[in-house]
Protein backbone atom coordinates (compact mmCIF):
# COMPACT_ATOMS: atom_id res chain seq x y z
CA UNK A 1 11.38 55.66 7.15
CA UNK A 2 11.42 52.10 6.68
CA UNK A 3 12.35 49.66 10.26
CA UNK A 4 15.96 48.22 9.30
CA UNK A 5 16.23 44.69 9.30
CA UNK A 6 15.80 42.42 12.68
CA UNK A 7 19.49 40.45 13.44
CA UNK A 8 18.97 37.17 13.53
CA UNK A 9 18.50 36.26 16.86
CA UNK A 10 18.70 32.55 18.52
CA UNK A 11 17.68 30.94 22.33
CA UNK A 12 18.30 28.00 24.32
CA UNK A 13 16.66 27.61 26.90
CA UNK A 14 16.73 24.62 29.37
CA UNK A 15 14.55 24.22 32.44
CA UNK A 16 16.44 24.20 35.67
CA UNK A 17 15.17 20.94 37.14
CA UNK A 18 18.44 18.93 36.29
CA UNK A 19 21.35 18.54 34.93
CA UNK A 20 22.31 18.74 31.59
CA UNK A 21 23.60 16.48 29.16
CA UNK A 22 24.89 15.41 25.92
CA UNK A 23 21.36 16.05 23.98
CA UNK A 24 21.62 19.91 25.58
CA UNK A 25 24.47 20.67 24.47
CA UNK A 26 24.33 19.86 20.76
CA UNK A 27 20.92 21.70 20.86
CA UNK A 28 23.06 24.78 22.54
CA UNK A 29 26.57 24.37 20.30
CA UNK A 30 23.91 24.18 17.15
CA UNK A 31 22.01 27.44 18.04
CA UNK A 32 25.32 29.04 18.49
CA UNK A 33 26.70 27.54 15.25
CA UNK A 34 23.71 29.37 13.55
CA UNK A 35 23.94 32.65 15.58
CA UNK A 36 28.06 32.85 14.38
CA UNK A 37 27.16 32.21 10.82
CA UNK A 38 24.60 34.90 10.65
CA UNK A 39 26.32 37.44 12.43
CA UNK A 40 23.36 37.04 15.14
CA UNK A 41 22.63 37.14 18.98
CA UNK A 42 22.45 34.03 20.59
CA UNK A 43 20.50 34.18 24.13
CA UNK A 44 19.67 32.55 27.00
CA UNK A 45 16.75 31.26 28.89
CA UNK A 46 15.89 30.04 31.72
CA UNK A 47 12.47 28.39 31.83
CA UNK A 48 12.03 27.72 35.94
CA UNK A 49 8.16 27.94 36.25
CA UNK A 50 7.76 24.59 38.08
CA UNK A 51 8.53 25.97 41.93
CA UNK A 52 8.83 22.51 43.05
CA UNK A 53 11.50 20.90 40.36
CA UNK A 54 13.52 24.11 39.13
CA UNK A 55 16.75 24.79 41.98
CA UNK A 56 18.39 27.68 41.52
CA UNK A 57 22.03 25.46 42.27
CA UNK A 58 20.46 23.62 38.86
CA UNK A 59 20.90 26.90 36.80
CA UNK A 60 24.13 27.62 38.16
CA UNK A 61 25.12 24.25 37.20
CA UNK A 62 23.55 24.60 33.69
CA UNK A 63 25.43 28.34 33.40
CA UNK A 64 28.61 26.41 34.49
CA UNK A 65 28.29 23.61 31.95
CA UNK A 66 27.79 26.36 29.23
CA UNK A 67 31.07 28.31 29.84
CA UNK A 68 33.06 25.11 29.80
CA UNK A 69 31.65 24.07 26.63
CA UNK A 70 32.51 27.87 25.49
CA UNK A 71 29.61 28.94 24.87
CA UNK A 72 28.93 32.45 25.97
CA UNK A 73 25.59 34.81 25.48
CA UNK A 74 24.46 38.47 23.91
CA UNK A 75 22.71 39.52 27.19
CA UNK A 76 21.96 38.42 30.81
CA UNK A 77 19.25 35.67 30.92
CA UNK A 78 16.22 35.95 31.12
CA UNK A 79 14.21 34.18 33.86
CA UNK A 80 10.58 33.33 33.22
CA UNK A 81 9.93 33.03 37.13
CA UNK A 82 10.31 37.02 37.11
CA UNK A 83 8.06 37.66 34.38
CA UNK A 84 4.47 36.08 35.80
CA UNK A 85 3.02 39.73 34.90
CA UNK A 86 4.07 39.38 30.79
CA UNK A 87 2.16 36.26 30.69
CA UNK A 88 -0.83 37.17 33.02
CA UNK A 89 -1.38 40.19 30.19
CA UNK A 90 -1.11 37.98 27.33
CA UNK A 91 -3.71 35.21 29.26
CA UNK A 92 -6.02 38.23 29.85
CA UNK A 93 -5.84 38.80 26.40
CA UNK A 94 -6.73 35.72 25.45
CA UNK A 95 -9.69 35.55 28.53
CA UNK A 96 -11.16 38.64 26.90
CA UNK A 97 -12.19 37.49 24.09
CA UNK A 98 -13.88 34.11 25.56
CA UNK A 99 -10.67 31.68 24.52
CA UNK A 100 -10.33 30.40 28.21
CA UNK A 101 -12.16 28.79 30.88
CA UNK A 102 -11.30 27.28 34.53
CA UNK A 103 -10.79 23.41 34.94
CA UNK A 104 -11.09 21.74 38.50
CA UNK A 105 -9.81 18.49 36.91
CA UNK A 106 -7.51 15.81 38.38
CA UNK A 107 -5.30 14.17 36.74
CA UNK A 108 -7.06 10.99 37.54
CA UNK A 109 -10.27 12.32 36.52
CA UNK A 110 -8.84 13.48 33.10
CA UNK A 111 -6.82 9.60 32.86
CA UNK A 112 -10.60 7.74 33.91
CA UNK A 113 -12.48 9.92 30.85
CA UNK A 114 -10.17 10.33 28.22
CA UNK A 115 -11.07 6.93 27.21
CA UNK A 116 -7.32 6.41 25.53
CA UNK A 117 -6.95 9.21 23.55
CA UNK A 118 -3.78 11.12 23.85
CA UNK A 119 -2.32 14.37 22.72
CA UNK A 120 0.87 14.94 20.87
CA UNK A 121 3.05 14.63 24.37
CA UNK A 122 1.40 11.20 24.91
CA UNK A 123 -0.44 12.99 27.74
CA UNK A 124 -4.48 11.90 28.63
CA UNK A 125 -6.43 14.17 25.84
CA UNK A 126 -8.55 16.42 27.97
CA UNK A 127 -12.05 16.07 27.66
CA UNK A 128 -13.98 19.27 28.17
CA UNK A 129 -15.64 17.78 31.03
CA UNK A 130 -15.26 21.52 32.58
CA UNK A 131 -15.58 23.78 29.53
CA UNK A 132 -19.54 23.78 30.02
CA UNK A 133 -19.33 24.72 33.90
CA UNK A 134 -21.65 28.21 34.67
CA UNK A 135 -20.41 30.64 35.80
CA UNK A 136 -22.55 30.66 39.28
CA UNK A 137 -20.55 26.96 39.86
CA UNK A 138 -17.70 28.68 38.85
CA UNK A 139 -17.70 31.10 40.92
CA UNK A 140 -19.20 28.68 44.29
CA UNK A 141 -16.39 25.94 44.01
CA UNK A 142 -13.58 28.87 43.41
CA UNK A 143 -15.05 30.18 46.79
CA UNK A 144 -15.17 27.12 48.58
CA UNK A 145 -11.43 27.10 47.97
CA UNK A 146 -11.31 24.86 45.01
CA UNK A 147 -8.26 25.43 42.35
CA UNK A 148 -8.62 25.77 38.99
CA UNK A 149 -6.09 25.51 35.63
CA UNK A 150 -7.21 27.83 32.64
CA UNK A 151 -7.68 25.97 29.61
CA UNK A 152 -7.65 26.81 26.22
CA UNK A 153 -11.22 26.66 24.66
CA UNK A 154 -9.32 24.83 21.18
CA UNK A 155 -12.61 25.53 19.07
CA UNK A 156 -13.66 28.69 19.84
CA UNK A 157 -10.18 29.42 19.44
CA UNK A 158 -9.68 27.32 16.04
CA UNK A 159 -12.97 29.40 14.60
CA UNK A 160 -11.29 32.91 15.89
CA UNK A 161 -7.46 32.17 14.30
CA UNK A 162 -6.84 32.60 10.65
CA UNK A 163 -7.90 29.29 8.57
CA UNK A 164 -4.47 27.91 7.55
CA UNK A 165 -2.26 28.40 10.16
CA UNK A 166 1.48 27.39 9.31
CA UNK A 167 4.90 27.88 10.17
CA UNK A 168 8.83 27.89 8.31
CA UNK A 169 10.64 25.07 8.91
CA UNK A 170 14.27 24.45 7.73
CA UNK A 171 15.33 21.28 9.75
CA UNK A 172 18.47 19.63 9.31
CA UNK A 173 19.02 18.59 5.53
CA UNK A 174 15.82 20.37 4.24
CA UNK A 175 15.08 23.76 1.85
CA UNK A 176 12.90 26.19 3.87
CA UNK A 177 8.83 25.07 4.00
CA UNK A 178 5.82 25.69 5.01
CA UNK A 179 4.66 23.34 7.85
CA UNK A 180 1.17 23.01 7.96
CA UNK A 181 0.33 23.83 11.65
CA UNK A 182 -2.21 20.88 13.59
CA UNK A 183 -3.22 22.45 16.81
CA UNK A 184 -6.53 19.95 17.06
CA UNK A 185 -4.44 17.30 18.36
CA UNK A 186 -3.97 18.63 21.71
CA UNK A 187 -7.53 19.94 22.48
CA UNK A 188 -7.95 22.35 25.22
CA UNK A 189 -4.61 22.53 26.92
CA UNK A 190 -2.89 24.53 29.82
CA UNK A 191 -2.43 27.60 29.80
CA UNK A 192 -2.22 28.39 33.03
CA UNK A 193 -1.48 25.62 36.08
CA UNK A 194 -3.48 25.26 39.65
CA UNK A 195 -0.29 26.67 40.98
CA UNK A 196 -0.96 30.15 38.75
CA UNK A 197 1.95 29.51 36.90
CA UNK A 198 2.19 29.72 33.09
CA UNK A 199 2.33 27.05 30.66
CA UNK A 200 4.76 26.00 28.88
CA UNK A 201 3.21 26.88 25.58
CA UNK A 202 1.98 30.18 27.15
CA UNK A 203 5.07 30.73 28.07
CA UNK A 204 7.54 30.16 24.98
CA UNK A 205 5.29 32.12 22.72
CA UNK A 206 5.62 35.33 25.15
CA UNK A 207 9.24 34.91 25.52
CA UNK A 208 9.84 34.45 21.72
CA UNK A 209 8.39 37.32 21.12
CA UNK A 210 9.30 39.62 23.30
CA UNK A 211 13.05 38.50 23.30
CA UNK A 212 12.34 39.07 19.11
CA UNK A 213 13.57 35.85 18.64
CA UNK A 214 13.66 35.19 14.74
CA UNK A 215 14.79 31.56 14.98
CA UNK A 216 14.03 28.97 16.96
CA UNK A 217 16.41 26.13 16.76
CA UNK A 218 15.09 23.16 19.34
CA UNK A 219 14.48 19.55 18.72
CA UNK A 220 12.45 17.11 16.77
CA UNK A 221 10.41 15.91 20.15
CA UNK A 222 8.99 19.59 20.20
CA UNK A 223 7.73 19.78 16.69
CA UNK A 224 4.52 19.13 17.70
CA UNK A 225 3.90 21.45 20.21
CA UNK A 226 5.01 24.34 17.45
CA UNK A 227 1.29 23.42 16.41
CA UNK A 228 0.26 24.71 19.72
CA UNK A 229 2.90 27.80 19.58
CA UNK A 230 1.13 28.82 16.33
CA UNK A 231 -2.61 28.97 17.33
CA UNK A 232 -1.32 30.92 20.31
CA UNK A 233 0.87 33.48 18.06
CA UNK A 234 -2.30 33.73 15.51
CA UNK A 235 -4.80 34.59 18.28
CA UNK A 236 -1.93 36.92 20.72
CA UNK A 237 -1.24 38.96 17.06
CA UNK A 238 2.52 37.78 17.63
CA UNK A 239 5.26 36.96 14.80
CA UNK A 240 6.18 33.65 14.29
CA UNK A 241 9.63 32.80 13.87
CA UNK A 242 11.07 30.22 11.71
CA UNK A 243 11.92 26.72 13.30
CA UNK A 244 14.42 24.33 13.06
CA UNK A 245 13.75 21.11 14.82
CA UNK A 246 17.23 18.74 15.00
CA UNK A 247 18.35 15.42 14.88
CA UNK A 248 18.66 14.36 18.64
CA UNK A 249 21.17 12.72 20.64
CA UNK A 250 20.67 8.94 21.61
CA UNK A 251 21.59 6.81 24.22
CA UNK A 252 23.61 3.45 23.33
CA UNK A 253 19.96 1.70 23.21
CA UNK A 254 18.14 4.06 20.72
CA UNK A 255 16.22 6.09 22.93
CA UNK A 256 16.17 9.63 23.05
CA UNK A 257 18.70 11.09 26.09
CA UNK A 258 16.73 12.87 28.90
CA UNK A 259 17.05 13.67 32.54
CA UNK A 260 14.03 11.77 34.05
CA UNK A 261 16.36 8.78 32.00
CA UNK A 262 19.68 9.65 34.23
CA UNK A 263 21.94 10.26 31.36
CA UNK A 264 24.92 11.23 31.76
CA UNK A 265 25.49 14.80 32.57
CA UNK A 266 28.26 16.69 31.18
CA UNK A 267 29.16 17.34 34.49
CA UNK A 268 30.04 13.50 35.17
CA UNK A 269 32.18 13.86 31.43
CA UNK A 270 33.67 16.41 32.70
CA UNK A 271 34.89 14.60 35.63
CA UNK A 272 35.69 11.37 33.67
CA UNK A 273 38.32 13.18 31.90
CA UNK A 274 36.81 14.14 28.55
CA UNK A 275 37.48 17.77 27.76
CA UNK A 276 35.29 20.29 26.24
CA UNK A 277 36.63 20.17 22.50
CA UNK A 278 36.03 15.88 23.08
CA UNK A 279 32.02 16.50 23.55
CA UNK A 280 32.14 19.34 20.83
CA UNK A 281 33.71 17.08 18.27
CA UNK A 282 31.57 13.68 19.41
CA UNK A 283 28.72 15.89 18.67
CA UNK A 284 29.80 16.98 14.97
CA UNK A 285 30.80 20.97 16.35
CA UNK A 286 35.14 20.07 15.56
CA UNK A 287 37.23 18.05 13.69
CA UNK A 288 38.58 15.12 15.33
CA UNK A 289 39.55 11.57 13.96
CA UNK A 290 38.15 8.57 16.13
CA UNK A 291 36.62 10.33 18.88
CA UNK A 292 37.01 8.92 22.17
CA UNK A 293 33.41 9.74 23.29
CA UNK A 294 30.70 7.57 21.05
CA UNK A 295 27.71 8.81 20.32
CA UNK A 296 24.43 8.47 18.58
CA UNK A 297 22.59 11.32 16.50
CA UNK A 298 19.56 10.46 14.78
């Protein structure tokens, strides 16, 4: 008997550690737009791994901003911060077979020997300076209390993931392709922090696939790191789902709106007096002649 056909199933899923604003929302409304005209499940995350920067009064925020923009989900959301165990399997996985090693690594030292080079993020390009380490040092400096991140070995796990590694991509404007996956470029990243938290990219690739998420719709600033997502899905035995990587939202100068940039949230819209159809029509989502709200999609 042959497995019926998946529903198409969408995410968005911001990281509690502000508040959000006009770029989150059209990445939100546009996942939603997709889920309604497939007749799929639209879902939400909640990606809170940083202890330190993710408030729980942020995701109640973030839940509030959602229902006012009307935007409501197939199922309660899921919380990565109550899921450690899902991602310590798949990182055991990936220990088993010799992918991973523990760096002791400061930032500074990383900065001081990277000698310029930079990965995808714009982040110092790590290295190796600890992917040679025995295991006896190992094992004394984890003793004498020293933390350590687990890193990706990228070429042992290049030579163990199948040679042409690519992904479907159907961005705004474009026919379905293959995307020709580069995970080189950002050497042997994180996979798991000093503070035994998953990685982002350990992370999302776990989450998509247990949440069976066939499409990820998320912007053009993550493209890159779908590189990353791919090597991890090859090696993990996990299904890739298509991508769609939008247009973003821009500030009056050109630059890209983020929280770490203080843009406005749709909380302080909210209070300004624009209502929720205002933002959904500035953003392309209704019809509306001349706009009161002005923005910038590129």
């Amino acid at each position: 008997m042959s497995k019926p056909p998946q529903r198409p199933t969408f995410r968005f899923a911001p990281s509690p550690n502000g508040a959000l604003h006009l770029g989150h929302a059209y990445s939100a409304l546009m996942n939603a737009r997709l889920a309604a005209e497939t007749g799929g499940r639209l879902l939400l995350r909640i990606e809170d791994l940083d202890p330190t920067r993710c408030k729980r009064e942020f995701e109640t925020a973030i839940e509030e901003d959602l229902a006012w923009l009307g935007l409501t989900f197939d199922a309660p959301p899921r919380r990565q911060s109550e899921h450690g165990q899902d991602y310590a399997r798949a990182l055991e996985a990936l220990r088993a077979r010799g992918l991973v090693y523990p760096c002791f690594c400061s930032r500074g030292q990383i900065a001081a020997a990277a000698g310029g080079a930079r990965d995808p993020d714009g982040a110092p390009l790590y290295p190796g300076l600890c992917r040679a380490l025995s295991s006896q040092e190992v094992a004394a400096r984890l003793a004498a209390g020293e933390r350590a991140a687990l890193r990706l070995d990228a070429a042992r796990a290049l030579a163990a993931a199948p040679g042409d590694l690519c992904w479907r991509e159907y961005g705004e404007g474009l026919q379905e392709a293959l995307h020709r996956a580069e995970p080189a470029a950002w050497g042997d990243f994180v996979l798991r922090g000093k503070d035994n938290a998953a990685s982002y990219h350990l992370a999302v690739v776990v989450d998509d696939a247990l949440q069976e998420i066939s499409d990820v719709v998320r912007g053009r600033d993550l493209l890159p790191a779908t590189s990353a997502h791919r090597l991890l899905q090859a090696l993990l035995d996990l299904e890739s789902p298509r991508y769609r990587h939008h247009r973003l939202v821009l500030d009056a100068k050109g630059a890209k709106m983020s929280k770490s940039a203080s843009s406005p949230p749709l909380r302080a819209l909210r209070e300004a007096g624009y209502s929720a159809f205002e933002v959904r029509a500035a953003l392309g989502f209704e019809a509306l002649g001349e706009p009161r709200l002005a923005v910038r999609i590129s």
